[in-house]
PDB file of N, CA and C in Angstrom:
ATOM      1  N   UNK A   1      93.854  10.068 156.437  1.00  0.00           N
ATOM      2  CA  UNK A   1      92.828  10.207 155.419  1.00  0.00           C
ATOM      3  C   UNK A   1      92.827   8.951 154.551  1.00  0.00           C
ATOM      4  N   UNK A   2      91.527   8.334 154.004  1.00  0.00           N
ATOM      5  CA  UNK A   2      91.332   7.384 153.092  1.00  0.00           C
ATOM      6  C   UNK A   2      91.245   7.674 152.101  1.00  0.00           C
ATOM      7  N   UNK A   3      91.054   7.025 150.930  1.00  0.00           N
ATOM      8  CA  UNK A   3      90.548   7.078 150.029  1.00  0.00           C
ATOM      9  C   UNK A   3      88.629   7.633 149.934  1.00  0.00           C
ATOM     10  N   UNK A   4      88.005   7.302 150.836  1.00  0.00           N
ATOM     11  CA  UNK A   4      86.499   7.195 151.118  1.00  0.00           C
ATOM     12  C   UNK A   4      86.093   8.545 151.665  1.00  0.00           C
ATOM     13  N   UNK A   5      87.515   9.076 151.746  1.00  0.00           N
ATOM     14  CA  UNK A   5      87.457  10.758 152.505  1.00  0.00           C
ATOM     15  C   UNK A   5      87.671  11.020 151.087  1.00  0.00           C
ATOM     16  N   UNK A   6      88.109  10.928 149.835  1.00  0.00           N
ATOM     17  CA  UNK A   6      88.510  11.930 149.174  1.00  0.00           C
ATOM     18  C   UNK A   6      87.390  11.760 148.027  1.00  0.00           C
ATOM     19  N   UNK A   7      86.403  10.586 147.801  1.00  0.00           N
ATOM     20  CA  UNK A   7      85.539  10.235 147.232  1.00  0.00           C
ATOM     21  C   UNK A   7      84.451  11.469 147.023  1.00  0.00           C
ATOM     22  N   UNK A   8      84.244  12.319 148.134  1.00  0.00           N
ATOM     23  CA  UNK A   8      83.218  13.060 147.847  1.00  0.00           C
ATOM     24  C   UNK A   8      84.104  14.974 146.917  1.00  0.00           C
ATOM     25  N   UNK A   9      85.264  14.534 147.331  1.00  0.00           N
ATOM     26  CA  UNK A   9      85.821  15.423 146.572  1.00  0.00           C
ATOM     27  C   UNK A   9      86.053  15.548 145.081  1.00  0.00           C
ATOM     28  N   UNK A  10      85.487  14.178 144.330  1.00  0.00           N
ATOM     29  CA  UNK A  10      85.504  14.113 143.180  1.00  0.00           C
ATOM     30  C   UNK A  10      84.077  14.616 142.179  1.00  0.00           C
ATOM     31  N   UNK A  11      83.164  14.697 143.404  1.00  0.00           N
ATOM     32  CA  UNK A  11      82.184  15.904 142.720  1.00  0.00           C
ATOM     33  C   UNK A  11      82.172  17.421 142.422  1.00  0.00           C
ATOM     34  N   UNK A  12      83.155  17.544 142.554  1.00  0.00           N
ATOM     35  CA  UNK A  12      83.660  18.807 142.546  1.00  0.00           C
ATOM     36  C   UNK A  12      83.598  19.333 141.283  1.00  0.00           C
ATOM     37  N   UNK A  13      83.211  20.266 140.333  1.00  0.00           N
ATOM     38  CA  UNK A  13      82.841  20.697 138.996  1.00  0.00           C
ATOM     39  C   UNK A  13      83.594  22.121 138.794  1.00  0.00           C
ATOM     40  N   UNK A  14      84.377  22.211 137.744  1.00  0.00           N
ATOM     41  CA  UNK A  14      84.418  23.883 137.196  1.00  0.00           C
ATOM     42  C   UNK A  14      84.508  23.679 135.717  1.00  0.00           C
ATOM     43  N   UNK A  15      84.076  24.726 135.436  1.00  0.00           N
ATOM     44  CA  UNK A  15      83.783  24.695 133.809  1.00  0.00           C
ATOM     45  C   UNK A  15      84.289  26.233 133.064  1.00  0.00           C
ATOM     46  N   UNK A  16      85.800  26.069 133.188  1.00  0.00           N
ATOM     47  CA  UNK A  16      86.171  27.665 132.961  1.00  0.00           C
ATOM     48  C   UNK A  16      86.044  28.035 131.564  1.00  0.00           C
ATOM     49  N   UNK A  17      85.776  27.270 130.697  1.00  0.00           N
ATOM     50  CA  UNK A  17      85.457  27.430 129.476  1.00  0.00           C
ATOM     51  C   UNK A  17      83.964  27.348 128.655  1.00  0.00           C
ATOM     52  N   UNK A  18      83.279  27.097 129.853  1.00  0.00           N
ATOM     53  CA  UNK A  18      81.457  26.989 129.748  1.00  0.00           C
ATOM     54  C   UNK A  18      81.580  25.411 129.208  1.00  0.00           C
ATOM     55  N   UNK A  19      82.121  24.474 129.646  1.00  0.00           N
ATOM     56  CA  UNK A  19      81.662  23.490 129.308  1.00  0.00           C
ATOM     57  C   UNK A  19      80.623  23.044 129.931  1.00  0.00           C
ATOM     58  N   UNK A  20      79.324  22.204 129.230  1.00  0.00           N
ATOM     59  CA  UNK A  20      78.515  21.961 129.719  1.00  0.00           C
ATOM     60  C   UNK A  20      78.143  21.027 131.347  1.00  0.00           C
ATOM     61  N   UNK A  21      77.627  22.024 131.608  1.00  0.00           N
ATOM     62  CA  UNK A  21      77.590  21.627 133.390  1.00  0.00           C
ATOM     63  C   UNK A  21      77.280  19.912 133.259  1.00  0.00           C
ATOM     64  N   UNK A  22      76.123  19.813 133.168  1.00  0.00           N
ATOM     65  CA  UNK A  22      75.325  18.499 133.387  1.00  0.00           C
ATOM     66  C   UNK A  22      76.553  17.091 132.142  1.00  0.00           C
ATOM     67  N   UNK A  23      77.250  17.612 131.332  1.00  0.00           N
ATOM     68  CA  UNK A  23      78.036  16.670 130.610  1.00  0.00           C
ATOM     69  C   UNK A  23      79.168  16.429 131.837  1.00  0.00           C
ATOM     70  N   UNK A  24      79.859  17.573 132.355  1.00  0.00           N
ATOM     71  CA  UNK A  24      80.569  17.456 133.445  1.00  0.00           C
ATOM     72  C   UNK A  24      80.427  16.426 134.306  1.00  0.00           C
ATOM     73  N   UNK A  25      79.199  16.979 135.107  1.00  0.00           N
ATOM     74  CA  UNK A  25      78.651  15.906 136.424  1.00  0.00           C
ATOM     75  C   UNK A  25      78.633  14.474 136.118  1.00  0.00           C
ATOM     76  N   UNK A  26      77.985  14.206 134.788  1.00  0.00           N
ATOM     77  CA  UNK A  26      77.585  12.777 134.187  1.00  0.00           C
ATOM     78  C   UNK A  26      79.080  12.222 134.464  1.00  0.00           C
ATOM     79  N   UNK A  27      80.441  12.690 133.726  1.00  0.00           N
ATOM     80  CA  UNK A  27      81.255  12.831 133.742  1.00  0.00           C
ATOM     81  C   UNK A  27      81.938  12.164 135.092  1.00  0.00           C
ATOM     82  N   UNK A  28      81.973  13.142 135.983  1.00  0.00           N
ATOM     83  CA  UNK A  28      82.647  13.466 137.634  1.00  0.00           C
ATOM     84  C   UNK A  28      81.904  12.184 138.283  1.00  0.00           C
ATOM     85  N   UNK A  29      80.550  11.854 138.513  1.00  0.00           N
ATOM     86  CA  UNK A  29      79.733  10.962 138.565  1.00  0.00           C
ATOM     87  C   UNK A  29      80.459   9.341 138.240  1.00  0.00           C
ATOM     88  N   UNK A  30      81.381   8.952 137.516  1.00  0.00           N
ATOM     89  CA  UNK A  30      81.548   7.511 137.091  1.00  0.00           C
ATOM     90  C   UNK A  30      82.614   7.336 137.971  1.00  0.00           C
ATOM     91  N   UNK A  31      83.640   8.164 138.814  1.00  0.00           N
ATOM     92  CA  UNK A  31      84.528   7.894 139.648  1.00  0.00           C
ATOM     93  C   UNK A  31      84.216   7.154 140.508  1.00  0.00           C
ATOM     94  N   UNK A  32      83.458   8.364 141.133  1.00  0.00           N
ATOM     95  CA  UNK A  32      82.498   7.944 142.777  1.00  0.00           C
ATOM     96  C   UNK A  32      81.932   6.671 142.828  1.00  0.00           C
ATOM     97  N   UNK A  33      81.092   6.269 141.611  1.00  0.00           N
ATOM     98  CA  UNK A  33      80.674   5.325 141.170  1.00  0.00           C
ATOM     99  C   UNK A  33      81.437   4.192 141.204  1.00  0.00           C
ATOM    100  N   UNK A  34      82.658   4.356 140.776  1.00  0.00           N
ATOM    101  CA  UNK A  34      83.288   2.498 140.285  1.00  0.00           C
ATOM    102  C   UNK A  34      84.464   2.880 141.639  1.00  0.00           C
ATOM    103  N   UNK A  35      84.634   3.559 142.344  1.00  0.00           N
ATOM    104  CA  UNK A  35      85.639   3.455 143.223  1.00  0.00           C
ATOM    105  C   UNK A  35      84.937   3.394 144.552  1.00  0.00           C
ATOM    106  N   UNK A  36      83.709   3.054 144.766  1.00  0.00           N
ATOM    107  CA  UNK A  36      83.128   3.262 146.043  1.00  0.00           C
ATOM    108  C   UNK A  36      83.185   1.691 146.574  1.00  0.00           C
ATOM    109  N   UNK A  37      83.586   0.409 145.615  1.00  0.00           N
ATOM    110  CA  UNK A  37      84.159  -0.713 146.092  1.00  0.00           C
ATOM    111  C   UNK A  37      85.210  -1.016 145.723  1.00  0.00           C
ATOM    112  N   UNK A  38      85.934  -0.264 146.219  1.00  0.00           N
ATOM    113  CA  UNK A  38      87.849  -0.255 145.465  1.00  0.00           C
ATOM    114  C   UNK A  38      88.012  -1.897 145.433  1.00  0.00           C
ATOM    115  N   UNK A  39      87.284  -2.614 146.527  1.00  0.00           N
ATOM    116  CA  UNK A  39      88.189  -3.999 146.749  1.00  0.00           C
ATOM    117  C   UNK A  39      86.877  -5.008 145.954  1.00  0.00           C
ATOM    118  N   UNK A  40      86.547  -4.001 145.405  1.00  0.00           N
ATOM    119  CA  UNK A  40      85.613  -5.373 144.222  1.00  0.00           C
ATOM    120  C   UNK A  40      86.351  -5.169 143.108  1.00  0.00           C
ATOM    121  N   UNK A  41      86.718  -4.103 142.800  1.00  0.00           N
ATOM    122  CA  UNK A  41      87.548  -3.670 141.258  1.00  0.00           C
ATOM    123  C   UNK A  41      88.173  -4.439 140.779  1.00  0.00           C
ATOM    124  N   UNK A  42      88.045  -4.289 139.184  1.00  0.00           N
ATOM    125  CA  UNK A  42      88.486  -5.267 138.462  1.00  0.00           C
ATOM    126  C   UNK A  42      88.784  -4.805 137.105  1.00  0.00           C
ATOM    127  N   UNK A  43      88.938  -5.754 135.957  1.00  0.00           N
ATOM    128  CA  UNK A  43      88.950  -5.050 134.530  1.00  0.00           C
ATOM    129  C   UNK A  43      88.345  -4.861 134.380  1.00  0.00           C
ATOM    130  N   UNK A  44      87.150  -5.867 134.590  1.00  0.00           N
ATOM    131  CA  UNK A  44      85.894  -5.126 133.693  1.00  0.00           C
ATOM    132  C   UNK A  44      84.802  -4.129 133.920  1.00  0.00           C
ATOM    133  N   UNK A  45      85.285  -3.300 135.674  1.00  0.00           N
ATOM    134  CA  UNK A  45      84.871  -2.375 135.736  1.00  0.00           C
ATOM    135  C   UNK A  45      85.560  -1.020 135.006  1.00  0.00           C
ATOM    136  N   UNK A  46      87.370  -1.273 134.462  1.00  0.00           N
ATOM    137  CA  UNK A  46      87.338  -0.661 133.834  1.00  0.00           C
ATOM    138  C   UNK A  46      86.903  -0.303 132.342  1.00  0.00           C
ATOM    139  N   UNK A  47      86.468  -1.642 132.053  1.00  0.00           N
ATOM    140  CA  UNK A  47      85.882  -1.917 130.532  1.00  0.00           C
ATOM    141  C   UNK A  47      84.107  -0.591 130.748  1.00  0.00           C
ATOM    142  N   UNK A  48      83.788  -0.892 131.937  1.00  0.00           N
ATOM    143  CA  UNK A  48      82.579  -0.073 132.057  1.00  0.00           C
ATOM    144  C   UNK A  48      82.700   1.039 131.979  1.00  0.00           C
ATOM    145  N   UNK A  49      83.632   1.528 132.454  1.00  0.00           N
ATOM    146  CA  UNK A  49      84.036   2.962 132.828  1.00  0.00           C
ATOM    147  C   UNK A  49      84.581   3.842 131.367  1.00  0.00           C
ATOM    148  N   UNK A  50      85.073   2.987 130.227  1.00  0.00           N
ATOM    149  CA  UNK A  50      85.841   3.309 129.051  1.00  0.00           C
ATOM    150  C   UNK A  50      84.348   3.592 128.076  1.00  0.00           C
ATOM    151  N   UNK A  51      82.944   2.572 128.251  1.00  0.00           N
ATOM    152  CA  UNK A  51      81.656   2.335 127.545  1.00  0.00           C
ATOM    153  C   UNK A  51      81.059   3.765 128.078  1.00  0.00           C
ATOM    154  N   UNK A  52      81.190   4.226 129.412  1.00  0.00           N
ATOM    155  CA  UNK A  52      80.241   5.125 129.852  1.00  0.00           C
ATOM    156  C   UNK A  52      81.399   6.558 129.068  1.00  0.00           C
ATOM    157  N   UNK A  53      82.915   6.810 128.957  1.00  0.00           N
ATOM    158  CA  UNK A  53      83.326   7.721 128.440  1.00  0.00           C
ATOM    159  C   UNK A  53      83.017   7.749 126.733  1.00  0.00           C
ATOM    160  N   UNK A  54      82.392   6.835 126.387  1.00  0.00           N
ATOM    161  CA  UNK A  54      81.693   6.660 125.119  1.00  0.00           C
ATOM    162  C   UNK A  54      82.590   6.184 123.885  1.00  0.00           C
ATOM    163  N   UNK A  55      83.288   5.406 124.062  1.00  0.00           N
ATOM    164  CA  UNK A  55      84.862   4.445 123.171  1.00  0.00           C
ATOM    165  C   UNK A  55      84.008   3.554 122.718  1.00  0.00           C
ATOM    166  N   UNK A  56      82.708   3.577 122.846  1.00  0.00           N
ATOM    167  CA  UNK A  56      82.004   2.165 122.093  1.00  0.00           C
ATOM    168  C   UNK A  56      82.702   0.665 123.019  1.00  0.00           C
ATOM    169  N   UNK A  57      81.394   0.053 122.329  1.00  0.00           N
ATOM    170  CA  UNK A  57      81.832  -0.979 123.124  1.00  0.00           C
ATOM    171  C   UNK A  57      83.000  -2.116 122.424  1.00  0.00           C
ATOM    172  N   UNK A  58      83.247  -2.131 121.236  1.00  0.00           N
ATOM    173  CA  UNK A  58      84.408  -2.918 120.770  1.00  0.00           C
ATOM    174  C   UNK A  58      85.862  -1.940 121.289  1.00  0.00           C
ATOM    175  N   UNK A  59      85.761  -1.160 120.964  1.00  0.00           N
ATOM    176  CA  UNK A  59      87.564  -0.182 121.528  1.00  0.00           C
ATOM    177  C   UNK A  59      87.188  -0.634 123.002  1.00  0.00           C
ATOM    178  N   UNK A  60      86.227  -0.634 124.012  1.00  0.00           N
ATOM    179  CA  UNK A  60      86.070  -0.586 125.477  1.00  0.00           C
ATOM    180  C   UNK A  60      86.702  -2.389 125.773  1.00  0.00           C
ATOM    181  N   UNK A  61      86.431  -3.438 124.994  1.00  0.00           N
ATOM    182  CA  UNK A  61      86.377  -4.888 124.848  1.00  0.00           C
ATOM    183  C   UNK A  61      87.693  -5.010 124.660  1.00  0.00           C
ATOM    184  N   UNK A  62      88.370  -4.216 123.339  1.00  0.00           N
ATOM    185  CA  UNK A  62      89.717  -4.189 123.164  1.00  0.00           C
ATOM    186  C   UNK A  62      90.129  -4.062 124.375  1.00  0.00           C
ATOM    187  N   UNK A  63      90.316  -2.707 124.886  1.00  0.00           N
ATOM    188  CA  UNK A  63      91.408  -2.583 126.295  1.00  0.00           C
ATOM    189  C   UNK A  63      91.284  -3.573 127.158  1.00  0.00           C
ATOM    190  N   UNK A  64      89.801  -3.878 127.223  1.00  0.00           N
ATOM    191  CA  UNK A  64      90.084  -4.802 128.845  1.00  0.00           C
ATOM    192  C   UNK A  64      90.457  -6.146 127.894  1.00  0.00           C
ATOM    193  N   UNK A  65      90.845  -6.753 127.273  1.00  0.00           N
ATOM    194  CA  UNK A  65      91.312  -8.062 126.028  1.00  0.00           C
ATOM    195  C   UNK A  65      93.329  -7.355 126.859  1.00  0.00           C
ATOM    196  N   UNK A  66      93.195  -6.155 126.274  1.00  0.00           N
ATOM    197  CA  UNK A  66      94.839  -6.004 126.292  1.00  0.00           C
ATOM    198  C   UNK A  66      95.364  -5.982 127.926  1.00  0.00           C
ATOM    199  N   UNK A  67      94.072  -5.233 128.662  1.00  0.00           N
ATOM    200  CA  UNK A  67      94.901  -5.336 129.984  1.00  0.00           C
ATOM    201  C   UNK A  67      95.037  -6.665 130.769  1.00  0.00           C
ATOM    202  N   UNK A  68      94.295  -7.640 130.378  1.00  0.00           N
ATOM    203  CA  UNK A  68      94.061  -9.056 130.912  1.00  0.00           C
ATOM    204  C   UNK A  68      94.964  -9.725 130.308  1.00  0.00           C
ATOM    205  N   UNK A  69      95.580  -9.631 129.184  1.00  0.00           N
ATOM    206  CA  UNK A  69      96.804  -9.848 128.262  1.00  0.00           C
ATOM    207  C   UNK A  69      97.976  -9.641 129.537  1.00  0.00           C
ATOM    208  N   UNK A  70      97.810  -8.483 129.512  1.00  0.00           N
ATOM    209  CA  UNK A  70      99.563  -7.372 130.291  1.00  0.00           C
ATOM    210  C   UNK A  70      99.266  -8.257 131.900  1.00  0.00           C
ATOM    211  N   UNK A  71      98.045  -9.131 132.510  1.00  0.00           N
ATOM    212  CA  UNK A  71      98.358  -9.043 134.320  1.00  0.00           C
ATOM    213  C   UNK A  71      98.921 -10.414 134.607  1.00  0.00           C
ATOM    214  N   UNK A  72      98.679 -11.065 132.703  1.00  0.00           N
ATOM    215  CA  UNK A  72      99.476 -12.278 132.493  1.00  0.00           C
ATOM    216  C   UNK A  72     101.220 -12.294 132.359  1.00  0.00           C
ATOM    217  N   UNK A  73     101.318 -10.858 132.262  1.00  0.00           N
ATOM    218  CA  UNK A  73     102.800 -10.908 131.513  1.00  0.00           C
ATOM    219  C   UNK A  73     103.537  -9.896 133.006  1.00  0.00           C
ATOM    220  N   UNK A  74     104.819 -11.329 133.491  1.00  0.00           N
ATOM    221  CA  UNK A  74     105.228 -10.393 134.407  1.00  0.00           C
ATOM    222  C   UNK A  74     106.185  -9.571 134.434  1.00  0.00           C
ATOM    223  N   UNK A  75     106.735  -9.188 133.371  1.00  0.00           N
ATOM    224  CA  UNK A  75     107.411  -8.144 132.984  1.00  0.00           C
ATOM    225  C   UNK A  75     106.879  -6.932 133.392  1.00  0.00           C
ATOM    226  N   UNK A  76     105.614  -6.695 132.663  1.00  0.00           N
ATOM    227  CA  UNK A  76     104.554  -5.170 132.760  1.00  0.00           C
ATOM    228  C   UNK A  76     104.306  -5.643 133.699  1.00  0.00           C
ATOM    229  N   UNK A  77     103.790  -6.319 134.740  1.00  0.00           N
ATOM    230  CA  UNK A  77     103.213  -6.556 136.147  1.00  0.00           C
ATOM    231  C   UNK A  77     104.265  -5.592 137.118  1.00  0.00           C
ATOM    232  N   UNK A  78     105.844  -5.924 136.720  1.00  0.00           N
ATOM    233  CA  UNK A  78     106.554  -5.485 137.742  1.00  0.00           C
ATOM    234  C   UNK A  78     106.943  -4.317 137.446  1.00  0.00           C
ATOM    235  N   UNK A  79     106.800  -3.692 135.968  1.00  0.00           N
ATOM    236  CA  UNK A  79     106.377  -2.293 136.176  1.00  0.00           C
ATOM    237  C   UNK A  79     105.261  -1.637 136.556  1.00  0.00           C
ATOM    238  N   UNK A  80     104.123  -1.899 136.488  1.00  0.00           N
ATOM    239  CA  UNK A  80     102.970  -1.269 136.987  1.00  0.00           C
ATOM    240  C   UNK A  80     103.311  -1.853 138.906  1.00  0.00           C
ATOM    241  N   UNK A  81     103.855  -2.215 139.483  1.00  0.00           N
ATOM    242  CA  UNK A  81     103.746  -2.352 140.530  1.00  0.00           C
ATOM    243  C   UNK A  81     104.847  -1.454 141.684  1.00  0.00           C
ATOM    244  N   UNK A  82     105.727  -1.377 140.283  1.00  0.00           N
ATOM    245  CA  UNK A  82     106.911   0.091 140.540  1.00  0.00           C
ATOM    246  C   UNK A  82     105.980   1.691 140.457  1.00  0.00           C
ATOM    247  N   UNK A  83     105.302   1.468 139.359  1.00  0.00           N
ATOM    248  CA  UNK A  83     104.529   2.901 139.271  1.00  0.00           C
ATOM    249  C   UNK A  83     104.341   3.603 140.595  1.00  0.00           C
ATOM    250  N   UNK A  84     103.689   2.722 141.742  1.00  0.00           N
ATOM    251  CA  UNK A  84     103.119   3.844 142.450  1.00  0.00           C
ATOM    252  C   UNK A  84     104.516   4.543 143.352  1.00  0.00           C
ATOM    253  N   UNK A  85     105.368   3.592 143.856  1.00  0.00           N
ATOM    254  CA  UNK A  85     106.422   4.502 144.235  1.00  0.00           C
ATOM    255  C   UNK A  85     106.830   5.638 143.405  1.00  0.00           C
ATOM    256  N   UNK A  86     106.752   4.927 142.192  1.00  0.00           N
ATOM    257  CA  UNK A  86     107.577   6.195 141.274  1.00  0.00           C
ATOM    258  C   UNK A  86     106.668   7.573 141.456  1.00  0.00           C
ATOM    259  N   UNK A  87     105.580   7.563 141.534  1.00  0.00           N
ATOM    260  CA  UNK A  87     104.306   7.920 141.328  1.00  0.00           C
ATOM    261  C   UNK A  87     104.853   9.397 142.853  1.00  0.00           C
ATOM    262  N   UNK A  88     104.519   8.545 143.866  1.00  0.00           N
ATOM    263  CA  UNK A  88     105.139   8.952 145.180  1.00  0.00           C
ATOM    264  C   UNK A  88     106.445   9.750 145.172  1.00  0.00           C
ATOM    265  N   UNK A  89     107.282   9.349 143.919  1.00  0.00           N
ATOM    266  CA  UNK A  89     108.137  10.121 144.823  1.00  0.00           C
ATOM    267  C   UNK A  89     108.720  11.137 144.155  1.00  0.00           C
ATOM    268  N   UNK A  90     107.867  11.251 142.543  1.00  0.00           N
ATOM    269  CA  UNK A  90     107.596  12.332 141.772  1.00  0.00           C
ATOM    270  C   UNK A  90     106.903  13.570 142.071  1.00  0.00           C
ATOM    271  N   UNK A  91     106.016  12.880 143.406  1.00  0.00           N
ATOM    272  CA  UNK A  91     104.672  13.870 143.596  1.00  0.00           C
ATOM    273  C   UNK A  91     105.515  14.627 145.001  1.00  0.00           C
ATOM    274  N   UNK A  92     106.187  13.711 145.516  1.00  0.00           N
ATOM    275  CA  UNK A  92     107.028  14.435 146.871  1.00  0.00           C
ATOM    276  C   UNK A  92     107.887  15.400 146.231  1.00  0.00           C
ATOM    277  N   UNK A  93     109.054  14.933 145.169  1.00  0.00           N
ATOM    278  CA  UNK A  93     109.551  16.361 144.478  1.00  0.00           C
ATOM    279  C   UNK A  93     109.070  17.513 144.244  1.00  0.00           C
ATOM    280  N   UNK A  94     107.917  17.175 143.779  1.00  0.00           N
ATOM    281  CA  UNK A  94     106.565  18.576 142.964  1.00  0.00           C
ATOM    282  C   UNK A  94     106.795  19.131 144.419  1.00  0.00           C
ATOM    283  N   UNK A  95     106.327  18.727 145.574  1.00  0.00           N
ATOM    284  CA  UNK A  95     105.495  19.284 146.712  1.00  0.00           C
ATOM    285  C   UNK A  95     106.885  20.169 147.161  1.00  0.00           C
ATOM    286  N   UNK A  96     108.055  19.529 147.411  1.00  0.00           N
ATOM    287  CA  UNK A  96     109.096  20.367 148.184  1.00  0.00           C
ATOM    288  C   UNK A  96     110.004  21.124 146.984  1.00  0.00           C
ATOM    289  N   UNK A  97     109.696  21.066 146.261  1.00  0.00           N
ATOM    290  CA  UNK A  97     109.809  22.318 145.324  1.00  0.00           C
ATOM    291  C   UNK A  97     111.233  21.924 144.589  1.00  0.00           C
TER     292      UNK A  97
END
């Protein structure tokens, strides 16, 4: 399985508390959207993605300022590059109980 298999699974909606359907979708909608060219991705699609969750656009300017800061600094580089194992092998614990 890819990633491009699990893409359509992110339309997926429940609203157990009546949250508004159509705020949802708008919502569920920006994934599909900025991950459908994983290998164009960048900061400043996450800067887009922070404008469309509605952070305004100076807090949205801030983050991508700080994360372009952190891909300079290789300290945090070589932790965010540990994450996904860690990530992996947190999620393998969960699974085998």
């Amino acid at each position: 399985m890819t990633w491009r298999n699990i893409l359509p699974c992110l339309a997926y909606i429940e609203t157990p508390n009546g949250e508004d359907e159509a705020k949802m979708r708008e919502y569920q909608s920006i994934f599909p959207e900025m991950y459908a060219d994983i290998g164009g991705l960048d900061i400043a699609d996450g800067e887009e993605m922070w404008k469309k969750f509605g952070v305004g656009d100076e807090i949205a300017a801030k983050m991508r300022e700080t994360a372009e800061a952190y891909t300079q600094d290789e300290s945090v580089m070589r932790h965010v590059r540990n994450l996904y194992e860690a990530m992996l092998s947190t999620g393998n614990a969960h699974f085998r109980g």
